[in-house]
N, C-alpha and C. Protein backbone atom coordinates (compact mmCIF):
# COMPACT_ATOMS: atom_id res chain seq x y z
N UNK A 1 0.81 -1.19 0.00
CA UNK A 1 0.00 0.00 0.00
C UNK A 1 0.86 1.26 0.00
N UNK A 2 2.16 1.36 0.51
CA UNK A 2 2.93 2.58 0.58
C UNK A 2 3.55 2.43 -0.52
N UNK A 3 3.66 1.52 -1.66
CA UNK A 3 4.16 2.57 -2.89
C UNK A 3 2.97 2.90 -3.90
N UNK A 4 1.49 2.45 -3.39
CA UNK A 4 0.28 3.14 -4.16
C UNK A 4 0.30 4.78 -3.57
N UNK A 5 0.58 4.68 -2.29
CA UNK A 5 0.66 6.31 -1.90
C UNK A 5 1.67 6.91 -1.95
N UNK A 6 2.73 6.39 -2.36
CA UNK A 6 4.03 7.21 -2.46
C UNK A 6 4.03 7.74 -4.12
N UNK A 7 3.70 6.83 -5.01
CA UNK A 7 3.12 7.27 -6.29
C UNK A 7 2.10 8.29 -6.30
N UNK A 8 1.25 8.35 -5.18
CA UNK A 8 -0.12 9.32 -5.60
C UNK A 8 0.40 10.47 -4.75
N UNK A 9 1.56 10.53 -3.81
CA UNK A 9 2.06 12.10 -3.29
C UNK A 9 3.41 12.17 -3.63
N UNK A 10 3.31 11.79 -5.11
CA UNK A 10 5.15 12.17 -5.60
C UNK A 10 4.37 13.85 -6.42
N UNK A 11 5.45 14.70 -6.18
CA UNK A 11 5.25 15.77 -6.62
C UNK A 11 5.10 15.74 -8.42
N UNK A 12 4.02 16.20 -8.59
CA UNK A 12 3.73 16.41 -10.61
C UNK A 12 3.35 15.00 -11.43
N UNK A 13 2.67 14.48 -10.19
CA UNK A 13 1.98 13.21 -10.31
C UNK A 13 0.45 13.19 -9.68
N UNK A 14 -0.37 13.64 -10.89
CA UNK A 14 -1.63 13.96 -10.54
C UNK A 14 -2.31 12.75 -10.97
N UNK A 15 -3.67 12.76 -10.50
CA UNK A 15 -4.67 11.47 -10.98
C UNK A 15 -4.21 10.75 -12.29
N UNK A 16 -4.48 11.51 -13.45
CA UNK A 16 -4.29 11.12 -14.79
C UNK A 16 -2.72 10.56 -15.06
N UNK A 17 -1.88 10.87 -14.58
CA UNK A 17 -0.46 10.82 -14.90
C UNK A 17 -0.65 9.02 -14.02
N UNK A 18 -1.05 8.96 -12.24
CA UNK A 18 -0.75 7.95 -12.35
C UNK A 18 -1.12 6.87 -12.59
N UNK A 19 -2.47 6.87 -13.14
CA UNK A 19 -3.43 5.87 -13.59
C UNK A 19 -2.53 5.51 -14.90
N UNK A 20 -1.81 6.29 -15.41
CA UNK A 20 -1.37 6.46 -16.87
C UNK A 20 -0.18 5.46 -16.39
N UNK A 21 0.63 6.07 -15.72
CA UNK A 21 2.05 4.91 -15.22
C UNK A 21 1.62 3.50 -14.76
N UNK A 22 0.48 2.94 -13.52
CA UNK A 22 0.20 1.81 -13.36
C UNK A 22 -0.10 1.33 -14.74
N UNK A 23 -0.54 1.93 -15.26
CA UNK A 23 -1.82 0.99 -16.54
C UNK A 23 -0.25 0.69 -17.02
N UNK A 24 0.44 1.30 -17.90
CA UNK A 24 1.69 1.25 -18.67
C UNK A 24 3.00 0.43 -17.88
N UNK A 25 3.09 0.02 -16.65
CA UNK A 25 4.34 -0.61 -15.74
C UNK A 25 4.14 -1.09 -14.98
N UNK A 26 2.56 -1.62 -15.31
CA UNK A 26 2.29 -2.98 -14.22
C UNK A 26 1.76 -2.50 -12.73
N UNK A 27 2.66 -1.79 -12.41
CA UNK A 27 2.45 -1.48 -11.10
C UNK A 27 2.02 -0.52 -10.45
N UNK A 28 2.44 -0.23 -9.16
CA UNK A 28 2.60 1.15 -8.38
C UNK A 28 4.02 1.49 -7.91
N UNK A 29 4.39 0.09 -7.77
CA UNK A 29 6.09 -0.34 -7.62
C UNK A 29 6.60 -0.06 -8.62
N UNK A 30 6.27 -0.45 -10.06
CA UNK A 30 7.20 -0.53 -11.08
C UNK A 30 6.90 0.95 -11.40
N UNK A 31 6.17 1.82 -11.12
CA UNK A 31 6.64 2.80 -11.70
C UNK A 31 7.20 3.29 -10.92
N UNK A 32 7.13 3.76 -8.94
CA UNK A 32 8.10 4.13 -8.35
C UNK A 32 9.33 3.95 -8.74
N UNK A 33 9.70 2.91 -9.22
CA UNK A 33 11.08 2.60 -9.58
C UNK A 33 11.90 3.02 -11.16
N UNK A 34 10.59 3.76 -11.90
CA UNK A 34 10.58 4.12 -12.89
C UNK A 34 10.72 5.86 -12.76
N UNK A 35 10.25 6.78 -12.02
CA UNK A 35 10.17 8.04 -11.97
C UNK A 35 11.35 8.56 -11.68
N UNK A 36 12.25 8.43 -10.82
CA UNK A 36 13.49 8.60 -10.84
C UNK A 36 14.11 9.45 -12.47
N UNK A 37 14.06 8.24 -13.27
CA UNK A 37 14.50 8.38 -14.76
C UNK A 37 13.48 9.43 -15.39
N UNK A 38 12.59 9.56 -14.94
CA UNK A 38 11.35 10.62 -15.66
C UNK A 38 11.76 11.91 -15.20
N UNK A 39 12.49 11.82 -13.71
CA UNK A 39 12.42 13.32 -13.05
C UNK A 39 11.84 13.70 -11.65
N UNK A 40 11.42 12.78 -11.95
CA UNK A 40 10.08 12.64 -10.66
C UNK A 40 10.82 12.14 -9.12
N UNK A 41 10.86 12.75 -7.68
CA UNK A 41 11.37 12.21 -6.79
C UNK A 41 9.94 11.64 -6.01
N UNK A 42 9.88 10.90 -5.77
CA UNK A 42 8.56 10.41 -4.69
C UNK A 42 9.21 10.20 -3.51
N UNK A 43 8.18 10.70 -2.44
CA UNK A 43 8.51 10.89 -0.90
C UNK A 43 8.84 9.54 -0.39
N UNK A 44 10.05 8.81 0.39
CA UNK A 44 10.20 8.07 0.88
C UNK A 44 8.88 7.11 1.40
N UNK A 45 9.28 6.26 1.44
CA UNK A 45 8.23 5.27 2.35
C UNK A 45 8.14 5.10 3.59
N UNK A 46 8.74 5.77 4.44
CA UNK A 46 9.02 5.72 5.71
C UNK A 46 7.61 7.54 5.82
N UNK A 47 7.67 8.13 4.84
CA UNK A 47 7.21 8.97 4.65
C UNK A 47 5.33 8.35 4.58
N UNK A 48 5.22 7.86 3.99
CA UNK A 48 3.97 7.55 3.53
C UNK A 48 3.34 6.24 4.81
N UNK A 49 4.29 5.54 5.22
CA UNK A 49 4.19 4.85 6.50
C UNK A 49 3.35 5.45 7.74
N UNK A 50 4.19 6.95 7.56
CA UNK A 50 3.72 7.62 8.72
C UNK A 50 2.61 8.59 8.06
N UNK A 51 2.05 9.07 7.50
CA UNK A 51 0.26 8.94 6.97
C UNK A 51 -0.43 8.07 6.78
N UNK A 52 -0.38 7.10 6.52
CA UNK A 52 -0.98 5.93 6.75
C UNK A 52 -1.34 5.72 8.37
N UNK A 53 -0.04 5.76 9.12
CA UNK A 53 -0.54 6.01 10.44
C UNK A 53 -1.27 6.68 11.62
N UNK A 54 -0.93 8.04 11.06
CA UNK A 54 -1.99 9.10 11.11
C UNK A 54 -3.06 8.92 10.80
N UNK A 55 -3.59 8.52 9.64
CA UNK A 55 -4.84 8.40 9.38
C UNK A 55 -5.91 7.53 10.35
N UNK A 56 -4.92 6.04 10.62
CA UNK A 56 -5.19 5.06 11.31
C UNK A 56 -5.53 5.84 13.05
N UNK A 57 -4.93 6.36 13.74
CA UNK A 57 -4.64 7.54 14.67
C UNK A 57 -5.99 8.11 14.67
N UNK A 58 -6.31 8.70 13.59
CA UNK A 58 -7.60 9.39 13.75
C UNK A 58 -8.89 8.40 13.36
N UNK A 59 -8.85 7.48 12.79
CA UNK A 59 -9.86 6.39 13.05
C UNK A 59 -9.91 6.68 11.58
N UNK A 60 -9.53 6.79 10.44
CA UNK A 60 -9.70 7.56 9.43
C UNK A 60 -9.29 5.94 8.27
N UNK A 61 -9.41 5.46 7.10
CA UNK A 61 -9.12 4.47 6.78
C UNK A 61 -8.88 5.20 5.13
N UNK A 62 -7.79 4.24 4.57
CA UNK A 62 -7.55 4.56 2.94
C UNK A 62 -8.26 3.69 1.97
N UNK A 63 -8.62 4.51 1.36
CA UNK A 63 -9.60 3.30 0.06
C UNK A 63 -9.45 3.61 -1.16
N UNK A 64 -8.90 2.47 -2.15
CA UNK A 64 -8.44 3.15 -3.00
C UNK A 64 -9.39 2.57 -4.09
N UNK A 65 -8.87 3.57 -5.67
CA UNK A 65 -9.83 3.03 -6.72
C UNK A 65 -9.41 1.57 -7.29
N UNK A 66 -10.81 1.24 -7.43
CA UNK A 66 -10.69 0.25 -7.82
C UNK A 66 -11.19 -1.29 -6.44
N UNK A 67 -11.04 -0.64 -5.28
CA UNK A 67 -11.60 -1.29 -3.96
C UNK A 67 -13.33 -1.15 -3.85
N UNK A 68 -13.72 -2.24 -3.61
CA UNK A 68 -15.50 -2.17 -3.14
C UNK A 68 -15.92 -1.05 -2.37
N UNK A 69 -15.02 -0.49 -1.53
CA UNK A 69 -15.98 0.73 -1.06
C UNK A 69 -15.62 1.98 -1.60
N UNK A 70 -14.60 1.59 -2.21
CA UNK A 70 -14.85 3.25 -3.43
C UNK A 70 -16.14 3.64 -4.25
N UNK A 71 -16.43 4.89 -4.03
CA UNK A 71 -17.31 6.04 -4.59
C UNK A 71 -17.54 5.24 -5.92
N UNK A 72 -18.82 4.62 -6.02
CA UNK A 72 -18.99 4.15 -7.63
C UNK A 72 -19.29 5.87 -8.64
N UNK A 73 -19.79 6.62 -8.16
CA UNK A 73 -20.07 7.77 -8.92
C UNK A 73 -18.71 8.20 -9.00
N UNK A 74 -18.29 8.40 -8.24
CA UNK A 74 -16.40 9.50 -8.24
C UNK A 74 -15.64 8.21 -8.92
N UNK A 75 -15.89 6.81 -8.97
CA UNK A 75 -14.99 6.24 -10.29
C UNK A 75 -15.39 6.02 -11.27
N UNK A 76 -16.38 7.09 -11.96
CA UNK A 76 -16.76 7.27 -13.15
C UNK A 76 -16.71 8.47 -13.64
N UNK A 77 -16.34 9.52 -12.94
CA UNK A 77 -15.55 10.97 -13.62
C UNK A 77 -14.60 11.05 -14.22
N UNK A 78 -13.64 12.02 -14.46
CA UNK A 78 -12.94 11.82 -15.86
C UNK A 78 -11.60 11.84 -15.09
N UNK A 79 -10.84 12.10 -14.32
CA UNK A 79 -10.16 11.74 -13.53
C UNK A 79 -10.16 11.81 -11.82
N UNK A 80 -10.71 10.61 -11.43
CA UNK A 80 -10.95 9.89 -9.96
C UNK A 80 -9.47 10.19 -9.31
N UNK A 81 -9.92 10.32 -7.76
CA UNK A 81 -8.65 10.18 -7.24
C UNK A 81 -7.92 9.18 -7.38
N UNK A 82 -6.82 8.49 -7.10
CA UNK A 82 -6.49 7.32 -6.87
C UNK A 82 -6.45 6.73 -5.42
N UNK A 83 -6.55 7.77 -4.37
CA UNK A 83 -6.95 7.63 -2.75
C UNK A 83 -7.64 8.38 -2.03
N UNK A 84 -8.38 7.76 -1.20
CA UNK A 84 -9.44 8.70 -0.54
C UNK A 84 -9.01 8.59 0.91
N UNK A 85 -9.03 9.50 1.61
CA UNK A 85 -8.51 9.23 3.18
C UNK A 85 -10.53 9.27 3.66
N UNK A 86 -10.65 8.15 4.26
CA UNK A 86 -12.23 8.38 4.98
C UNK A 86 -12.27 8.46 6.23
N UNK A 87 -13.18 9.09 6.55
CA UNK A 87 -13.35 8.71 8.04
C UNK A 87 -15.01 8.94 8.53
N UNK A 88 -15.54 8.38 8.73
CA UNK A 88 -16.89 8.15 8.86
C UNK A 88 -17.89 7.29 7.81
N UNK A 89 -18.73 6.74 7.80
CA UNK A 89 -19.73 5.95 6.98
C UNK A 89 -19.36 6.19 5.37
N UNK A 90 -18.64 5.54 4.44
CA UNK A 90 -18.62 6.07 3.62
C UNK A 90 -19.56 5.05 2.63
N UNK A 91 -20.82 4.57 2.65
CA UNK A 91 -21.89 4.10 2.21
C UNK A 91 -22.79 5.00 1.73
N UNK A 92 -22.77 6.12 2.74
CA UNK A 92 -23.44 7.16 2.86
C UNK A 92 -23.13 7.84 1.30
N UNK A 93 -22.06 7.83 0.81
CA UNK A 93 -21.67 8.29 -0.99
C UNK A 93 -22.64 7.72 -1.78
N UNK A 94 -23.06 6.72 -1.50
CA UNK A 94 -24.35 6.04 -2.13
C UNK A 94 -25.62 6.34 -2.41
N UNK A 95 -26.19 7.26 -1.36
CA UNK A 95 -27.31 7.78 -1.73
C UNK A 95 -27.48 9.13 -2.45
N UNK A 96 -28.59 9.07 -2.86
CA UNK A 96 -28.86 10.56 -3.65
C UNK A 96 -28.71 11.58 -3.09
N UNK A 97 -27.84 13.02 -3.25
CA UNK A 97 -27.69 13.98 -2.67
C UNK A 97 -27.62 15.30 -3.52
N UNK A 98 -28.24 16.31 -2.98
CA UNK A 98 -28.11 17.50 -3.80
C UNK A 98 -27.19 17.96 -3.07
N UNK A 99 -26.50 19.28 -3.56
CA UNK A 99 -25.57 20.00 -3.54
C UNK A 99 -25.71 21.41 -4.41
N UNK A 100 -25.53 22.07 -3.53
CA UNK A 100 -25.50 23.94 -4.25
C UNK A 100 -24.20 24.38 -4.31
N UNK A 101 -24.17 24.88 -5.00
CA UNK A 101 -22.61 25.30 -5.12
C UNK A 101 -22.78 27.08 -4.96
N UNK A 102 -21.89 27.73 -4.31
CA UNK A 102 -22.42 29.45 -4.98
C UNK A 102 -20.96 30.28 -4.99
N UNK A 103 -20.68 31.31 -6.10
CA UNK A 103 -19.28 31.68 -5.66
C UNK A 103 -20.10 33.50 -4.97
N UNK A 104 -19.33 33.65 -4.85
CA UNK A 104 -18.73 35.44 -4.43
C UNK A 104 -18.87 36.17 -6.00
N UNK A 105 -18.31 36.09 -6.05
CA UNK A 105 -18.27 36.87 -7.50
C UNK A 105 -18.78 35.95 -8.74
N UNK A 106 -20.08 35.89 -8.96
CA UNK A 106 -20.61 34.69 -10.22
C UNK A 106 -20.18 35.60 -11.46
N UNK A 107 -20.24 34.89 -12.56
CA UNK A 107 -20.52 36.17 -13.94
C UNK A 107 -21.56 35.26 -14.35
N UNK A 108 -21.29 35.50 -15.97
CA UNK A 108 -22.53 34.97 -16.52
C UNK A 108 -21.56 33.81 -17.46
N UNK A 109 -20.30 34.03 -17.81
CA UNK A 109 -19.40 32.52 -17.71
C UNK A 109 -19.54 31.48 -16.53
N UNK A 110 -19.94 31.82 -15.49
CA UNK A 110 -19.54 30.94 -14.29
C UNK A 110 -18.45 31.30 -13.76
């Protein structure tokens, strides 16, 4: 699990980029071991160990795409996270919900 999150908090490695590297190198490993050569430094694992633990700390759990309790709606947008930190009922994503959105300054672009 810490080189799925060390891939998803390497700096200039957004959703799309790493869905793009697993799909293409097998892994989450094989591309950690691949970014180096790209440019890319990803945060130690001793690094990602200790968020993982934190999370755990706050009662908080990681779920990633592609796992049964991931967001079936949020893994059908155009780029899904690849981790969700939860913490409370997350079933509750399941039911129907509205949502308003409003800014400060609207135009007539949005």
């Amino acid at each position: 699990m810490t080189a799925r999150l060390r891939l998803a908090r390497t700096p200039g490695i957004g959703p799309i980029r790493y869905f793009e590297l697993v799909e293409r190198l097998g892994s989450a490993e094989a591309a950690l071991e691949a970014l180096p050569g790209f440019g890319f430094h990803p945060p130690s694992e001793r690094s990602a160990e200790e968020e993982l633990e934190a999370l755990a700390r706050l009662g908080a759990a990681p779920v990633w795409f592609g796992d049964d309790a991931y967001p079936a709606a949020l893994s059908r947008i155009a780029d899904p996270p690849p981790f969700l930190a939860v913490l409370g009922d997350l079933s509750l994503a399941a039911l129907p919900v509205v949502a308003m959105v409003g800014a400060r300054n609207a135009s007539a672009a949005g």
